[in-house]
N, C-alpha and C. Protein backbone atom coordinates (compact mmCIF):
# COMPACT_ATOMS: atom_id res chain seq x y z
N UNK A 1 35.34 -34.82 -22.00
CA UNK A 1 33.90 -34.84 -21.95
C UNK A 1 33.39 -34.30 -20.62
N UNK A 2 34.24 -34.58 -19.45
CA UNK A 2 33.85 -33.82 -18.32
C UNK A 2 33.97 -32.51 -17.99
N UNK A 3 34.66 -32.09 -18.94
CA UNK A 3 34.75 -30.11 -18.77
C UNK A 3 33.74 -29.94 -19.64
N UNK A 4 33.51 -30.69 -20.88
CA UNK A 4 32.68 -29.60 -21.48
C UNK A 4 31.30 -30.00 -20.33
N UNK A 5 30.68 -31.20 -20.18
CA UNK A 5 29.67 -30.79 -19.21
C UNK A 5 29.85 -29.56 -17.87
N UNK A 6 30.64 -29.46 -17.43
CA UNK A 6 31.27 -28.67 -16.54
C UNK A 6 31.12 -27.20 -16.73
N UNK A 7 31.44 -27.21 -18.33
CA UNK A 7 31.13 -25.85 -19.00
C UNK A 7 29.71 -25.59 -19.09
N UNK A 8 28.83 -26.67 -20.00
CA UNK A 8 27.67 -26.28 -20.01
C UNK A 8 26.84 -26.32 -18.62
N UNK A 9 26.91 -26.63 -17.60
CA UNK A 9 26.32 -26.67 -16.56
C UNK A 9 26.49 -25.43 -15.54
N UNK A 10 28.16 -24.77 -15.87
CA UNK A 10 28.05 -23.50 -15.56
C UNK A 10 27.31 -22.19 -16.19
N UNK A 11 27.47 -22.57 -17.43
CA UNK A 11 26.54 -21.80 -18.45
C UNK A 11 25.36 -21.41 -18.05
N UNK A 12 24.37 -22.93 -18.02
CA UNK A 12 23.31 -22.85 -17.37
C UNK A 12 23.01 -22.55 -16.12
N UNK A 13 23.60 -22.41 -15.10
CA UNK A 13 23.39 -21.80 -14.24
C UNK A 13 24.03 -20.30 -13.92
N UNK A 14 24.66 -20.13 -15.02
CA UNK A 14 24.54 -18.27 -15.10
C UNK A 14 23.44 -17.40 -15.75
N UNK A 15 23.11 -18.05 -16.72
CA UNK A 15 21.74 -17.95 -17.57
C UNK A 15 20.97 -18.02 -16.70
N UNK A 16 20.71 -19.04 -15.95
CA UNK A 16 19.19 -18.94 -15.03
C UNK A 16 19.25 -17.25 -14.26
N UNK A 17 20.73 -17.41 -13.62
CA UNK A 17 21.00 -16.49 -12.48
C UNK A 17 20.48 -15.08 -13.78
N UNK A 18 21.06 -14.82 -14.76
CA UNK A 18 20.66 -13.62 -15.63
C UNK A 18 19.05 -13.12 -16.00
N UNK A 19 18.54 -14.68 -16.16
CA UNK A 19 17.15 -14.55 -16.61
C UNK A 19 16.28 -14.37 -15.12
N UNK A 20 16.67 -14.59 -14.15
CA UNK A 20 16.27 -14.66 -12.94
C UNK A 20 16.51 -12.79 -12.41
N UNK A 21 17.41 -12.32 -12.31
CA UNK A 21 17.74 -10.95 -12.68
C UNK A 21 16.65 -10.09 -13.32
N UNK A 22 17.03 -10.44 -14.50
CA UNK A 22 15.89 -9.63 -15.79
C UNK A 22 14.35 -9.63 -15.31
N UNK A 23 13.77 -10.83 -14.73
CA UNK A 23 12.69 -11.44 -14.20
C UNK A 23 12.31 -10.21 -13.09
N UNK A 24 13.38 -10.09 -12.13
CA UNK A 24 12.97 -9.51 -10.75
C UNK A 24 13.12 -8.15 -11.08
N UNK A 25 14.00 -7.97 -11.91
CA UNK A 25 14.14 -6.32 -12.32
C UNK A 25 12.49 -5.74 -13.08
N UNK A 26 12.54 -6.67 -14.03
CA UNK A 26 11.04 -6.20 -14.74
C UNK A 26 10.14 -6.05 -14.17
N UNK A 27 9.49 -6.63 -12.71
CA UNK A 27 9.02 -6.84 -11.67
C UNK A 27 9.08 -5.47 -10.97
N UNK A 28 10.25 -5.41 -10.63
CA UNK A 28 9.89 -4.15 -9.70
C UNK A 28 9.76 -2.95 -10.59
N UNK A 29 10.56 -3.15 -11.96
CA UNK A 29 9.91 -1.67 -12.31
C UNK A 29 8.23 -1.46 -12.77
N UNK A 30 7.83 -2.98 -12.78
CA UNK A 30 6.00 -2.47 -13.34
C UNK A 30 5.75 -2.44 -12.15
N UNK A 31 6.39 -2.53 -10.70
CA UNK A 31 5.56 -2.01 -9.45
C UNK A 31 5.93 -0.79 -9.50
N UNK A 32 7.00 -0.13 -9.91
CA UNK A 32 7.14 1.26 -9.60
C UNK A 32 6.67 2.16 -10.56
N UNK A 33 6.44 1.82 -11.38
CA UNK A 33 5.83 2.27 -12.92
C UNK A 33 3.85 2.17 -12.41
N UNK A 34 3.08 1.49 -11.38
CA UNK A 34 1.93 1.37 -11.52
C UNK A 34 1.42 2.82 -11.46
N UNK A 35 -0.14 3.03 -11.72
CA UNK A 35 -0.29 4.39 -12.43
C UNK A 35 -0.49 4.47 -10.58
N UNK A 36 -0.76 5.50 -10.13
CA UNK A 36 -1.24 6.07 -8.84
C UNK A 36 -2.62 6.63 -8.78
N UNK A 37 -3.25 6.66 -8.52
CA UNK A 37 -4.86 7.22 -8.37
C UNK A 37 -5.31 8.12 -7.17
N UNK A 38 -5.53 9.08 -7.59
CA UNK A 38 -5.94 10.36 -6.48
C UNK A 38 -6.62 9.92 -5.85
N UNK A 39 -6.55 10.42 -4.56
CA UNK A 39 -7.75 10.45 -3.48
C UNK A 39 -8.29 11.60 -3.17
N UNK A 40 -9.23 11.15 -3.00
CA UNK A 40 -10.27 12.72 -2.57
C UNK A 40 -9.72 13.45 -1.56
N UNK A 41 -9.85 14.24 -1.76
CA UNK A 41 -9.19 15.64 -0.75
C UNK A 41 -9.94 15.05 0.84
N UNK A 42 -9.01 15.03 1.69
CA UNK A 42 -9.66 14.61 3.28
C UNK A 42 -9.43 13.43 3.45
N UNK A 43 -9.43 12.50 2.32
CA UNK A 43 -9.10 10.56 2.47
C UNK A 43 -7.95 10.51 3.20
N UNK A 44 -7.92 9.28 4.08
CA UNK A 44 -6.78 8.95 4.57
C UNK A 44 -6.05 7.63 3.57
N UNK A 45 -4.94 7.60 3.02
CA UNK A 45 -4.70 7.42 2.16
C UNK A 45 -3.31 6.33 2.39
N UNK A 46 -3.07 5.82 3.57
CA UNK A 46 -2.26 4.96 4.37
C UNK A 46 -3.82 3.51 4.76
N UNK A 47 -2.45 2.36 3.73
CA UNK A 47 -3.80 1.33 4.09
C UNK A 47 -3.06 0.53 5.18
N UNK A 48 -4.11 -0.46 6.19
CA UNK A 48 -3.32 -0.89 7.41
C UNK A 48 -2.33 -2.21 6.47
N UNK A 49 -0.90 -2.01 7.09
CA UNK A 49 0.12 -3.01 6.96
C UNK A 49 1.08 -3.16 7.69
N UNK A 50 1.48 -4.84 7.67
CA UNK A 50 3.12 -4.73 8.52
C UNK A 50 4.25 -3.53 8.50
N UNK A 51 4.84 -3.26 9.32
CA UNK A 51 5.62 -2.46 9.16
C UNK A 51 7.08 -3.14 10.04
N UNK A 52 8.31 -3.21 9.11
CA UNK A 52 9.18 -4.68 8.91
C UNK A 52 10.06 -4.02 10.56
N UNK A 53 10.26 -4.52 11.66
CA UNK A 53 11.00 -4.22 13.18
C UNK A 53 12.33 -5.09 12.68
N UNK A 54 13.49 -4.30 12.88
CA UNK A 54 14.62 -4.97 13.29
C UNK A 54 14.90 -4.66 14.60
N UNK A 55 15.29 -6.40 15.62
CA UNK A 55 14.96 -5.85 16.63
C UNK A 55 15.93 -7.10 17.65
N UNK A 56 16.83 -7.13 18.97
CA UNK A 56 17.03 -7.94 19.61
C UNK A 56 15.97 -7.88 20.58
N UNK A 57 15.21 -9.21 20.26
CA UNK A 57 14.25 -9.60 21.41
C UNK A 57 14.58 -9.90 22.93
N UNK A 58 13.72 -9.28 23.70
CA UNK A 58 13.62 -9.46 25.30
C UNK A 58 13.54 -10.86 25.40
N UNK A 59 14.19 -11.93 26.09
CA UNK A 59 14.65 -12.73 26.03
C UNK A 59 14.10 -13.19 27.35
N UNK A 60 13.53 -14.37 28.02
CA UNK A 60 12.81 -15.25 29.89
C UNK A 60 13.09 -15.78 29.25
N UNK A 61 13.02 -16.42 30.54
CA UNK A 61 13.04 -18.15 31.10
C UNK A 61 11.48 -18.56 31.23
N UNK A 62 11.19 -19.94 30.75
CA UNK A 62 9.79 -20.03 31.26
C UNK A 62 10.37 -21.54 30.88
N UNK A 63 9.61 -22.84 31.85
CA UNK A 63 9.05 -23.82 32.24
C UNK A 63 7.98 -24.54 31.37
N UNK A 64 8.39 -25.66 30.68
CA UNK A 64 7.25 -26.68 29.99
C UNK A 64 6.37 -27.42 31.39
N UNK A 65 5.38 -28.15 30.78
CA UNK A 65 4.94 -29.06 32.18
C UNK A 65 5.60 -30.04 32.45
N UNK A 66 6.87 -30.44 31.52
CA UNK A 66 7.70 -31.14 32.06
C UNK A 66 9.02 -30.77 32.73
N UNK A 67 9.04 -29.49 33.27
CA UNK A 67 9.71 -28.68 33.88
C UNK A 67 11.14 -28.46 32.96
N UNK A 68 10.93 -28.45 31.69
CA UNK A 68 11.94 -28.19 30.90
C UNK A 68 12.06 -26.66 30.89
N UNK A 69 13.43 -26.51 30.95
CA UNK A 69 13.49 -24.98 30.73
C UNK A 69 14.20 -24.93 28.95
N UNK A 70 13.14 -23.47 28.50
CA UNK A 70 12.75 -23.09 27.46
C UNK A 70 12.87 -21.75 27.65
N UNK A 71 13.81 -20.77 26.25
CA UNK A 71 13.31 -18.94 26.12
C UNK A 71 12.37 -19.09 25.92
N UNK A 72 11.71 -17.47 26.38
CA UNK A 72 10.15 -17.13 26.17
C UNK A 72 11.19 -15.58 25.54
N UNK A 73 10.64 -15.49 23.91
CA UNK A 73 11.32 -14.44 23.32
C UNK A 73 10.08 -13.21 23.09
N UNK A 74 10.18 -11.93 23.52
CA UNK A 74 9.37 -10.97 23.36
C UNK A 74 9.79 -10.03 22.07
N UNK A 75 9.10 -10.77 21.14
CA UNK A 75 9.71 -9.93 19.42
C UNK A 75 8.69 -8.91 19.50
N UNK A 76 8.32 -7.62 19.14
CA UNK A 76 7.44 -7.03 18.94
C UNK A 76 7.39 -6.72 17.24
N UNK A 77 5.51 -6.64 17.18
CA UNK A 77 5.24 -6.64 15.74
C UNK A 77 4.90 -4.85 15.73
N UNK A 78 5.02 -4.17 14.20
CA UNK A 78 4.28 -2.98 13.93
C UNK A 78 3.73 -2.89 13.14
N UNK A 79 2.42 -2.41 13.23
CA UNK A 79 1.51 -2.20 12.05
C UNK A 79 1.13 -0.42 11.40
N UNK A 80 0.78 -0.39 10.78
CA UNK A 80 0.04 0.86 10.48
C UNK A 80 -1.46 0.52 10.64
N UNK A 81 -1.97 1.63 10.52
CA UNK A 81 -3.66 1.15 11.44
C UNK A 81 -4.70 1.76 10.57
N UNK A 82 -4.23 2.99 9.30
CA UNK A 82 -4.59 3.33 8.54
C UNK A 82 -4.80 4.98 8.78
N UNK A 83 -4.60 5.47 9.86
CA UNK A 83 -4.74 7.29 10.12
C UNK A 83 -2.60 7.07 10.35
N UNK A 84 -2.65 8.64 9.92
CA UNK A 84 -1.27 8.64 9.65
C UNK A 84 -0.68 9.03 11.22
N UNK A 85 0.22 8.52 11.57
CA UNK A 85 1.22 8.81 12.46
C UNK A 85 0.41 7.81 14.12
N UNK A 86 -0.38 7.07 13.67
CA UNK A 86 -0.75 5.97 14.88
C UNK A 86 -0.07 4.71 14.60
N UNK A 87 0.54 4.03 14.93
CA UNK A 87 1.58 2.63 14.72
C UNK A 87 0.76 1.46 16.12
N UNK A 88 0.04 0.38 15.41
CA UNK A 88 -0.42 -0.57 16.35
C UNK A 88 1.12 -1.48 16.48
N UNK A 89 1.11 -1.67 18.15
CA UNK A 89 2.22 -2.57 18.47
C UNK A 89 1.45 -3.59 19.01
N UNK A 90 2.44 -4.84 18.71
CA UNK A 90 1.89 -6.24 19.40
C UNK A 90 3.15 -6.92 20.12
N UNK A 91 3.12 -8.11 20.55
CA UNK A 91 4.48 -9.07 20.60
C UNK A 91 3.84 -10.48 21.04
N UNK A 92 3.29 -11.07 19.99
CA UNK A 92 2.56 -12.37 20.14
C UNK A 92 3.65 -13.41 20.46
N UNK A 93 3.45 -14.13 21.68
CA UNK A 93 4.01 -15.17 21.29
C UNK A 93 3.78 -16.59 20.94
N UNK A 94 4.61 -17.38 20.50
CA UNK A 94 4.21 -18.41 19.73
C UNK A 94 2.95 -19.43 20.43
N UNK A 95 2.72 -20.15 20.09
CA UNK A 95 1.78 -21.43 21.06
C UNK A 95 2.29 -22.37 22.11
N UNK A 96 3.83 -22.44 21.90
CA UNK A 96 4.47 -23.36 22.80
C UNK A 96 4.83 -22.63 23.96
N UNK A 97 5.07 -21.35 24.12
CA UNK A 97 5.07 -20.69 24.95
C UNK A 97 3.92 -19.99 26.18
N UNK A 98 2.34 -19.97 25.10
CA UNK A 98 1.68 -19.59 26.00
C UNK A 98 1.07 -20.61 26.10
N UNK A 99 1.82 -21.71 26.09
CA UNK A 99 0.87 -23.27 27.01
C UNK A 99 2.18 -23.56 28.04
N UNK A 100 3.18 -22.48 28.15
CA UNK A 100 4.24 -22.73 29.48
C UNK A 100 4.04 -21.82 30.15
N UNK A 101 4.89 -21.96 30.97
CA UNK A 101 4.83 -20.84 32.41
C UNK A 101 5.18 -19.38 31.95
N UNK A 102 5.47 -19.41 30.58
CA UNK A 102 5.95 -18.05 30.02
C UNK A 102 4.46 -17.25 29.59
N UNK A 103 3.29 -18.17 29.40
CA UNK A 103 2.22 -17.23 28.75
C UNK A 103 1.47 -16.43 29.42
N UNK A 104 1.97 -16.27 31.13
CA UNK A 104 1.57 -15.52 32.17
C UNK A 104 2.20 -13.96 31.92
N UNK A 105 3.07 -14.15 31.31
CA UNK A 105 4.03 -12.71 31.05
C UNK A 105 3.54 -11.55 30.44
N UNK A 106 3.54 -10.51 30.40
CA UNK A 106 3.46 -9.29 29.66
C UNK A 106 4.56 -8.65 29.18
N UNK A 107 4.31 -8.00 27.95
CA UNK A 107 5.56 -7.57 27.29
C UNK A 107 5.34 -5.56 27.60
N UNK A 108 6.12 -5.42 27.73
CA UNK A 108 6.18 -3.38 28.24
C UNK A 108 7.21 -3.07 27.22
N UNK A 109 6.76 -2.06 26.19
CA UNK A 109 7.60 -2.05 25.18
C UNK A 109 7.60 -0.21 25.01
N UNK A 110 8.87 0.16 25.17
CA UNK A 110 9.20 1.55 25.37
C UNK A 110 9.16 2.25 24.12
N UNK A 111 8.99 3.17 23.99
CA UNK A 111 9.64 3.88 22.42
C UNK A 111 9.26 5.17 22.59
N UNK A 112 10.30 5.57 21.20
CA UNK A 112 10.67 7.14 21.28
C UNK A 112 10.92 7.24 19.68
N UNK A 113 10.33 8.40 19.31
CA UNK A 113 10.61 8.57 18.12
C UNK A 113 11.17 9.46 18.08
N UNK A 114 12.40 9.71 17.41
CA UNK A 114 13.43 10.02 17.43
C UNK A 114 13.84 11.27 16.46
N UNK A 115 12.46 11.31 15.12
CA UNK A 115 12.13 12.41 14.42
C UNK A 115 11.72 13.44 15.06
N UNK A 116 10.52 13.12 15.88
CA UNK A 116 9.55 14.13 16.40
C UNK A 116 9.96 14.63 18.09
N UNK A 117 10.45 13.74 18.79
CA UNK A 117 10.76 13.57 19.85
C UNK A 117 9.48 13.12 20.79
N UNK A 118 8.31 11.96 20.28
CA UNK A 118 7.27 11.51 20.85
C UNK A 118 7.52 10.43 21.24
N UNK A 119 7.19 10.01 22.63
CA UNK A 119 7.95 8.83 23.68
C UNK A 119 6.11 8.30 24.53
N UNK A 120 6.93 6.79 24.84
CA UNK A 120 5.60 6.33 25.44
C UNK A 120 6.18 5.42 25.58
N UNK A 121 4.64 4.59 26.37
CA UNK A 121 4.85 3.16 26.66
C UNK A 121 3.95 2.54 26.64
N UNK A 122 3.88 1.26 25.79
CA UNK A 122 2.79 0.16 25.90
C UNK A 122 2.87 -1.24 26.29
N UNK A 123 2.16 -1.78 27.33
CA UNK A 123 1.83 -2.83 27.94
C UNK A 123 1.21 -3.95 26.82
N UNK A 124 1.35 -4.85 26.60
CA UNK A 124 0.45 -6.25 25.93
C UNK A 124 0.85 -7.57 26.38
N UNK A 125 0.00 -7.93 26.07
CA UNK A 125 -0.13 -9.21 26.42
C UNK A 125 -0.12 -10.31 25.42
N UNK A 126 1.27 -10.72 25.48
CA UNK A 126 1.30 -11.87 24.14
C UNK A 126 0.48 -12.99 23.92
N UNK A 127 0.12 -13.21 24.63
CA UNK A 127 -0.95 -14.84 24.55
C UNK A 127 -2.57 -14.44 24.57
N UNK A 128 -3.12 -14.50 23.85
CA UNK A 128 -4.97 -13.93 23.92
C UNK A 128 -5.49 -14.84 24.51
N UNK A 129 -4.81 -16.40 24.76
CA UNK A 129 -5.64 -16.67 25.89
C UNK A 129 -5.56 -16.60 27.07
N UNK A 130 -4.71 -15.81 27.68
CA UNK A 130 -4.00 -15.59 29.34
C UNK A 130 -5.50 -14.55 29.50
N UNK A 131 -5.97 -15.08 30.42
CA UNK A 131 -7.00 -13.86 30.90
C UNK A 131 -6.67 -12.94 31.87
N UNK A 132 -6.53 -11.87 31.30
CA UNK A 132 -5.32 -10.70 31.63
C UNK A 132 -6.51 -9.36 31.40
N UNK A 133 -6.59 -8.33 31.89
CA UNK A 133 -7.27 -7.53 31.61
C UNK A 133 -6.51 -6.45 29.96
N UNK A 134 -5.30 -6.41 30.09
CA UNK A 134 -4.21 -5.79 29.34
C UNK A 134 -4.59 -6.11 27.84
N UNK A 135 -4.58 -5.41 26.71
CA UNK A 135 -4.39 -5.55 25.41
C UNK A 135 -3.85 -6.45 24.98
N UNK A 136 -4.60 -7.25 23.89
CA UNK A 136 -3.13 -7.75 22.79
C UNK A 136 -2.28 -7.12 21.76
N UNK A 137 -2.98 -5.75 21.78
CA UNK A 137 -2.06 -4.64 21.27
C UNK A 137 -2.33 -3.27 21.43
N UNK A 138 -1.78 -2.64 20.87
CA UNK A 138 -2.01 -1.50 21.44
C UNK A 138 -1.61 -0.27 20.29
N UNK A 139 -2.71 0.65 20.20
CA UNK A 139 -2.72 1.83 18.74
C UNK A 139 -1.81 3.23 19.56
N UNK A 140 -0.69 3.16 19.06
CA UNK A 140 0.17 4.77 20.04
C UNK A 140 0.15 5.60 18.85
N UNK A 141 -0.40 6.74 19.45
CA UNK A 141 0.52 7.91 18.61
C UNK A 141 2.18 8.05 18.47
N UNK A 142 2.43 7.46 17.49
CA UNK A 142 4.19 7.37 17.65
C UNK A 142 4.27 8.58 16.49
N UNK A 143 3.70 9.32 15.42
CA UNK A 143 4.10 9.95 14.56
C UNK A 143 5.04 9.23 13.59
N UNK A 144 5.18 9.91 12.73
CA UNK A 144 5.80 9.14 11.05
C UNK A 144 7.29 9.73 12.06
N UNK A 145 8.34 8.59 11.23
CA UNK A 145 9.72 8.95 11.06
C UNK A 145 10.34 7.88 12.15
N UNK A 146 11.61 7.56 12.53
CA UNK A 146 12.43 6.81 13.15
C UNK A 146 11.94 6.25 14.77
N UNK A 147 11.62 5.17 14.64
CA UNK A 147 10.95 4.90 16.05
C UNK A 147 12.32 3.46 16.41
N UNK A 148 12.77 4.44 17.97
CA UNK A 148 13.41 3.29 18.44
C UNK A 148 12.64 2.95 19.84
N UNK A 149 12.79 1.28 19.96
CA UNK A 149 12.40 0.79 21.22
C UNK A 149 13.50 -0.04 21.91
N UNK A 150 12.64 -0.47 23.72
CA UNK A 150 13.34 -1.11 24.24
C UNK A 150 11.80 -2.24 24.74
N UNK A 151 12.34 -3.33 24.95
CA UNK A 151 11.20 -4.23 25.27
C UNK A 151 11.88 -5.36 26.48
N UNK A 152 10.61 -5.00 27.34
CA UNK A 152 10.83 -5.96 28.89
C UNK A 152 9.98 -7.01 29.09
N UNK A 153 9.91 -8.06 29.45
CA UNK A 153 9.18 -9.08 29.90
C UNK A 153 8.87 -8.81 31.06
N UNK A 154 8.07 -8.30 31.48
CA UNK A 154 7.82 -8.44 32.78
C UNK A 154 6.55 -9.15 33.40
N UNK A 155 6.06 -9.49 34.44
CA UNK A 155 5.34 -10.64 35.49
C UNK A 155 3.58 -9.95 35.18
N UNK A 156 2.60 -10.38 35.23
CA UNK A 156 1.34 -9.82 35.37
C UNK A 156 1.07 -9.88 37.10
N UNK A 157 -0.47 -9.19 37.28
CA UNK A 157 -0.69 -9.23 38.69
C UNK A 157 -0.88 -10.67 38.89
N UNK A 158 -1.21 -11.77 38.14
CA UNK A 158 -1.71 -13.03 38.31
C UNK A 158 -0.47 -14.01 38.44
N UNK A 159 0.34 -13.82 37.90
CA UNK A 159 2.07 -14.34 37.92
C UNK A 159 3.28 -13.19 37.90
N UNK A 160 3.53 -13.26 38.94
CA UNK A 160 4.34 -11.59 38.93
C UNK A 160 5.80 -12.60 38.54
N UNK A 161 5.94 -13.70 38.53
CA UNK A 161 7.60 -14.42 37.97
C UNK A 161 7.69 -14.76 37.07
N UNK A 162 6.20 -15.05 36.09
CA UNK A 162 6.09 -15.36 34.75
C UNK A 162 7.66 -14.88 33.69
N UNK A 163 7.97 -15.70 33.11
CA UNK A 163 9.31 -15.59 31.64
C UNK A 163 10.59 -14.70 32.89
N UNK A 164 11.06 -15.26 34.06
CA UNK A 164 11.99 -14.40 34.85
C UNK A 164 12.83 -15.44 35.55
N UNK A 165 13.83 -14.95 35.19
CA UNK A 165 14.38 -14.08 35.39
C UNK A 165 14.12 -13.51 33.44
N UNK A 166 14.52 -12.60 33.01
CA UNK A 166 14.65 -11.87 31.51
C UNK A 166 15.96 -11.05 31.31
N UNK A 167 16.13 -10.80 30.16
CA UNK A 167 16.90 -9.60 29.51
C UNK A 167 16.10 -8.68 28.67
N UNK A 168 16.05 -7.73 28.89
CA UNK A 168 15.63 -6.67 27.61
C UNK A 168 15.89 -6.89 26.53
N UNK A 169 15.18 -6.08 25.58
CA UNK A 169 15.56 -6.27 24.03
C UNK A 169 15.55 -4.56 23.57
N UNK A 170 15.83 -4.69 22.34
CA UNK A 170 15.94 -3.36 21.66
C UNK A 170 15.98 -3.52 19.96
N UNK A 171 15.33 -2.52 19.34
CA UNK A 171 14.81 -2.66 18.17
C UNK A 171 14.52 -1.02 17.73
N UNK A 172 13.96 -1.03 16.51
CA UNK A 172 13.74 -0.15 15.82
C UNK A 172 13.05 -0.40 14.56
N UNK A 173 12.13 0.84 13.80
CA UNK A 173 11.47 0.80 12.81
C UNK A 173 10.67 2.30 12.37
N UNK A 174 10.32 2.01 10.84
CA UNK A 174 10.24 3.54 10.56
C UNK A 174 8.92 3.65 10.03
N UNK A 175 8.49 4.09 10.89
CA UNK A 175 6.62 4.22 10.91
C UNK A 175 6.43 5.69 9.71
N UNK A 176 5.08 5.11 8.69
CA UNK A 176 5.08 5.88 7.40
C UNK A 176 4.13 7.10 8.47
């Protein structure tokens, strides 16, 4: 009596796993199947969205008020902004961080695109409430195709030791 439950319980959970399958498959093909709709000649035709960073984050040190030491991690976000080949960068960090000694910090985040050969650099400021003159993000011309970065924590004029000592980070993503 204990195998056959054994049996039917594997059963059922291959069935789910099949119907679960069939489910996600049908799914993506009525997303890929949706009809498409012209745009008028001149429309910009890129709507603003995440755009997914795999990335090892720039990595401080920063201080609670109970002098606990805590990382202060510099992930950077990418967006599309809606004109083609501009990529908004950010690197927010969380709340527990910009209520420590880390929310003095600025993130300097390098990149190069690697299609076009278009390179830059943008400054932000992870915490919107650090009163910082610096962006909380920032719109680059990066152009469509392979964008790799490198990202630093570094000090503002108001806390030049803010999230430091640090390590760099490095990442990448493929701007439409």
């Amino acid at each position: 009596m204990t195998t056959s439950r054994a049996r039917t319980k594997t059963t059922a959970t291959r069935a789910a796993f099949v119907v679960g399958a069939v489910v996600a498959t049908a799914a993506a093909a009525g997303l890929a199947a949706a009809p498409a709709q012209a745009a008028p000649p001149g429309a910009v035709t890129i709507a603003s969205a995440p755009i997914s960073v795999v990335q090892w984050p720039a990595v401080g040190l920063q201080f609670s008020g109970l002098v606990v030491p805590m990382p202060a991690l510099g992930n950077v976000t990418a967006a599309t902004t809606g004109t083609r080949g501009i990529t908004r960068l950010a690197a927010p960090f969380p709340a527990t961080t910009c209520s420590a000694s880390g929310g003095g910090a600025l993130v300097s985040i390098n990149w190069l695109n690697v299609t076009n050969g278009r390179s830059g650099n943008a400054t932000v400021k992870p915490c919107t409430n650090f009163l910082d003159p610096t962006p909380h993000h920032r719109d680059v011309a990066t152009g469509s195709g392979q964008i790799v970065l490198s990202t630093h924590l570094i000090g503002s004029r108001a806390y030049p030791n803010a999230a430091q000592p640090s390590l760099p980070g490095a990442g990448g993503f493929i701007a439409p």
